[in-house]
N, C-alpha and C. Protein backbone atom coordinates (compact mmCIF):
# COMPACT_ATOMS: atom_id res chain seq x y z
N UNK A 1 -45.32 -17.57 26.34
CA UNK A 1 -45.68 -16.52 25.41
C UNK A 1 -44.53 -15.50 25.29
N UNK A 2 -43.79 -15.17 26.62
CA UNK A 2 -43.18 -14.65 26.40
C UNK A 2 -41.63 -14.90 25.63
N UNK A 3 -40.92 -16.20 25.45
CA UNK A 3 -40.10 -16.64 25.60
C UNK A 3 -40.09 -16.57 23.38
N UNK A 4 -41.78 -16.77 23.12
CA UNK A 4 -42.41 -17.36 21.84
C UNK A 4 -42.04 -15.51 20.99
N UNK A 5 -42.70 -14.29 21.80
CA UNK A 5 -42.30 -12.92 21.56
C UNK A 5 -40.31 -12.82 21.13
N UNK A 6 -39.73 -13.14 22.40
CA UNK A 6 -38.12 -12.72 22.20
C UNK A 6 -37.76 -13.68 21.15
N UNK A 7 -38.36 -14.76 20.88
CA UNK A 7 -37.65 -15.69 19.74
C UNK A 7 -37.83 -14.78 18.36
N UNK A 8 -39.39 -14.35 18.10
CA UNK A 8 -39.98 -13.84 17.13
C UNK A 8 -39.42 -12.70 16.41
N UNK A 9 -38.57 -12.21 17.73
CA UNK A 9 -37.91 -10.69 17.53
C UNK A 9 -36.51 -10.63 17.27
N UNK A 10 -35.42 -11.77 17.62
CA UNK A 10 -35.00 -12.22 17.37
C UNK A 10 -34.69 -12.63 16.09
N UNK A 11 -35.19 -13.55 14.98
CA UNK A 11 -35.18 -13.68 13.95
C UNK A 11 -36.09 -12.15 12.90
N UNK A 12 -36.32 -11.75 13.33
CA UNK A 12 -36.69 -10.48 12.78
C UNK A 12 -35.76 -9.54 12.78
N UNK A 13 -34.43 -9.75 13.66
CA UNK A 13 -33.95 -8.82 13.83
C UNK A 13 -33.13 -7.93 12.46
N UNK A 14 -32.65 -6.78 12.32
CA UNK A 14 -31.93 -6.74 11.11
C UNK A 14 -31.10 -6.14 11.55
N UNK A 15 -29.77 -6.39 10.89
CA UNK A 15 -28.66 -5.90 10.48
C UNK A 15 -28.05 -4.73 10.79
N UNK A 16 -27.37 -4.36 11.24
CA UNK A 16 -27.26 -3.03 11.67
C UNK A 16 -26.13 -2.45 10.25
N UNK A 17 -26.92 -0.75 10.02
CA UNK A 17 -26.35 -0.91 8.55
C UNK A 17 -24.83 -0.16 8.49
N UNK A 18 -24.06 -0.55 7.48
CA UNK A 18 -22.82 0.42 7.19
C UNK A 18 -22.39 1.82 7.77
N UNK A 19 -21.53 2.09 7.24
CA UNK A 19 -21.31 3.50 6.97
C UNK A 19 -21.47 3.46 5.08
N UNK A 20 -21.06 2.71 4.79
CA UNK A 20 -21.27 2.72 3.21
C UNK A 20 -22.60 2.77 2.80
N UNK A 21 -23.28 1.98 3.67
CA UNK A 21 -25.00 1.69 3.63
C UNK A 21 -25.50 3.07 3.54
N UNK A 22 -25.36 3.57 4.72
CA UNK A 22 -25.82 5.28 5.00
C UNK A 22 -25.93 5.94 4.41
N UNK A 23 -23.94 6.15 3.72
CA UNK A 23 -24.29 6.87 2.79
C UNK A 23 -24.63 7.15 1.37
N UNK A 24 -24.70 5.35 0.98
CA UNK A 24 -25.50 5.13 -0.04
C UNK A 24 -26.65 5.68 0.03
N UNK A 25 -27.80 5.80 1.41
CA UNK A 25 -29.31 5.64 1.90
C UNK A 25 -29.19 7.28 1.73
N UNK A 26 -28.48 8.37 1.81
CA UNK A 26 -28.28 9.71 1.89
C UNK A 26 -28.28 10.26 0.57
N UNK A 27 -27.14 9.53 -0.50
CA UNK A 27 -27.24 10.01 -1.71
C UNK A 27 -28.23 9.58 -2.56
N UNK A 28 -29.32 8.57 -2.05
CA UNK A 28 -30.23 8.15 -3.47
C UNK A 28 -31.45 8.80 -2.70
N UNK A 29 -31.56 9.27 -2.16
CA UNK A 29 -32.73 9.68 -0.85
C UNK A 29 -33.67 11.03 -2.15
N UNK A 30 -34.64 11.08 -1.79
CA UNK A 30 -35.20 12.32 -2.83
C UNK A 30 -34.75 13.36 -2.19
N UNK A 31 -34.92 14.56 -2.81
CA UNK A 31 -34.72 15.67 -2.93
C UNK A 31 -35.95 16.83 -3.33
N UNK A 32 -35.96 17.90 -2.35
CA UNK A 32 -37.27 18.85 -3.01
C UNK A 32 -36.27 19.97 -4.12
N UNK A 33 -37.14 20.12 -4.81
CA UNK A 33 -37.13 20.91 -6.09
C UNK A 33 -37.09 22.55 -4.86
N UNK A 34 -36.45 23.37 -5.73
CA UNK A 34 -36.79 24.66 -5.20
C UNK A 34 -38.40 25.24 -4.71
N UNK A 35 -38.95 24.97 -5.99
CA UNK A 35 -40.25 25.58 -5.94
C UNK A 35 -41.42 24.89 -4.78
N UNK A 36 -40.72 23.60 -4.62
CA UNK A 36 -41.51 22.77 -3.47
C UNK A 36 -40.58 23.09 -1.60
N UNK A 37 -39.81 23.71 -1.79
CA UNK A 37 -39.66 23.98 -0.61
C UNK A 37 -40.47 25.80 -0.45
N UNK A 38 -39.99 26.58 -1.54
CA UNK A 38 -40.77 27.55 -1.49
C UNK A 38 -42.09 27.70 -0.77
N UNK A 39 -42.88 26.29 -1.73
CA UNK A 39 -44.01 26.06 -1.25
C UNK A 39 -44.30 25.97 0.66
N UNK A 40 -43.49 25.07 0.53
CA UNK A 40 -43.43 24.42 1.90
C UNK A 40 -43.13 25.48 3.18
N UNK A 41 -42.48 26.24 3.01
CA UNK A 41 -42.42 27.36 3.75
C UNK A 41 -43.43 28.73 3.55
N UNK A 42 -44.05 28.69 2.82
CA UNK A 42 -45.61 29.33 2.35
C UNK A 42 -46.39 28.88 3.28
N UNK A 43 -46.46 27.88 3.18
CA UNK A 43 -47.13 27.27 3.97
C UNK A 43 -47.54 27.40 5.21
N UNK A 44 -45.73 26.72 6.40
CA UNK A 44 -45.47 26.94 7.31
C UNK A 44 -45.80 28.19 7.70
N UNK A 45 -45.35 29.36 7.11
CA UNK A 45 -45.53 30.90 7.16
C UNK A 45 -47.33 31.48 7.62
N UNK A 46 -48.09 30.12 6.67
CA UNK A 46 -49.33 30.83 7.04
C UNK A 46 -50.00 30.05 8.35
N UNK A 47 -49.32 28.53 8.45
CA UNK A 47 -49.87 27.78 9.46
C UNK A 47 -49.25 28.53 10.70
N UNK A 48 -48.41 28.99 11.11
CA UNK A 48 -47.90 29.72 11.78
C UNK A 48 -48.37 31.19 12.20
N UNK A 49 -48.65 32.12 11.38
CA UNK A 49 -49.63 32.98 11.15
C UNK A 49 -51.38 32.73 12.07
N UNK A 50 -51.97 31.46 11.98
CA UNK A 50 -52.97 31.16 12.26
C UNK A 50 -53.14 30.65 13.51
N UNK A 51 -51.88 30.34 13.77
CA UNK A 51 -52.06 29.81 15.33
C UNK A 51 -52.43 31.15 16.55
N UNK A 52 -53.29 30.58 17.44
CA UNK A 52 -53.42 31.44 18.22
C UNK A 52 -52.55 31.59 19.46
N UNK A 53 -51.91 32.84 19.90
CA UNK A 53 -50.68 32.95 20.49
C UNK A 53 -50.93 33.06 22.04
């Protein structure tokens, strides 16, 4: 069973990626809009706020 696992993982394995890869994976990656980080720190601000200290 065990021998049936390292084979399995093995052919599963992938690729280890670029530096070109990366920073392809960096520049197409999304991006928040202003108003959604705004948000997002609204947020944080009140979840933070609510915790008990």
């Amino acid at each position: 069973m065990k021998t049936k696992l390292f084979q399995s993982v093995s052919q599963n394995k992938k690729k280890s990626l670029s530096k070109d890869d990366f920073q392809k994976l960096l520049l197409q990656a999304p991006t928040w809009s202003e108003e959604q980080i705004e948000a997002y720190e609204s947020a944080r601000k009140h979840i933070n706020l609510s915790r008990i200290a």
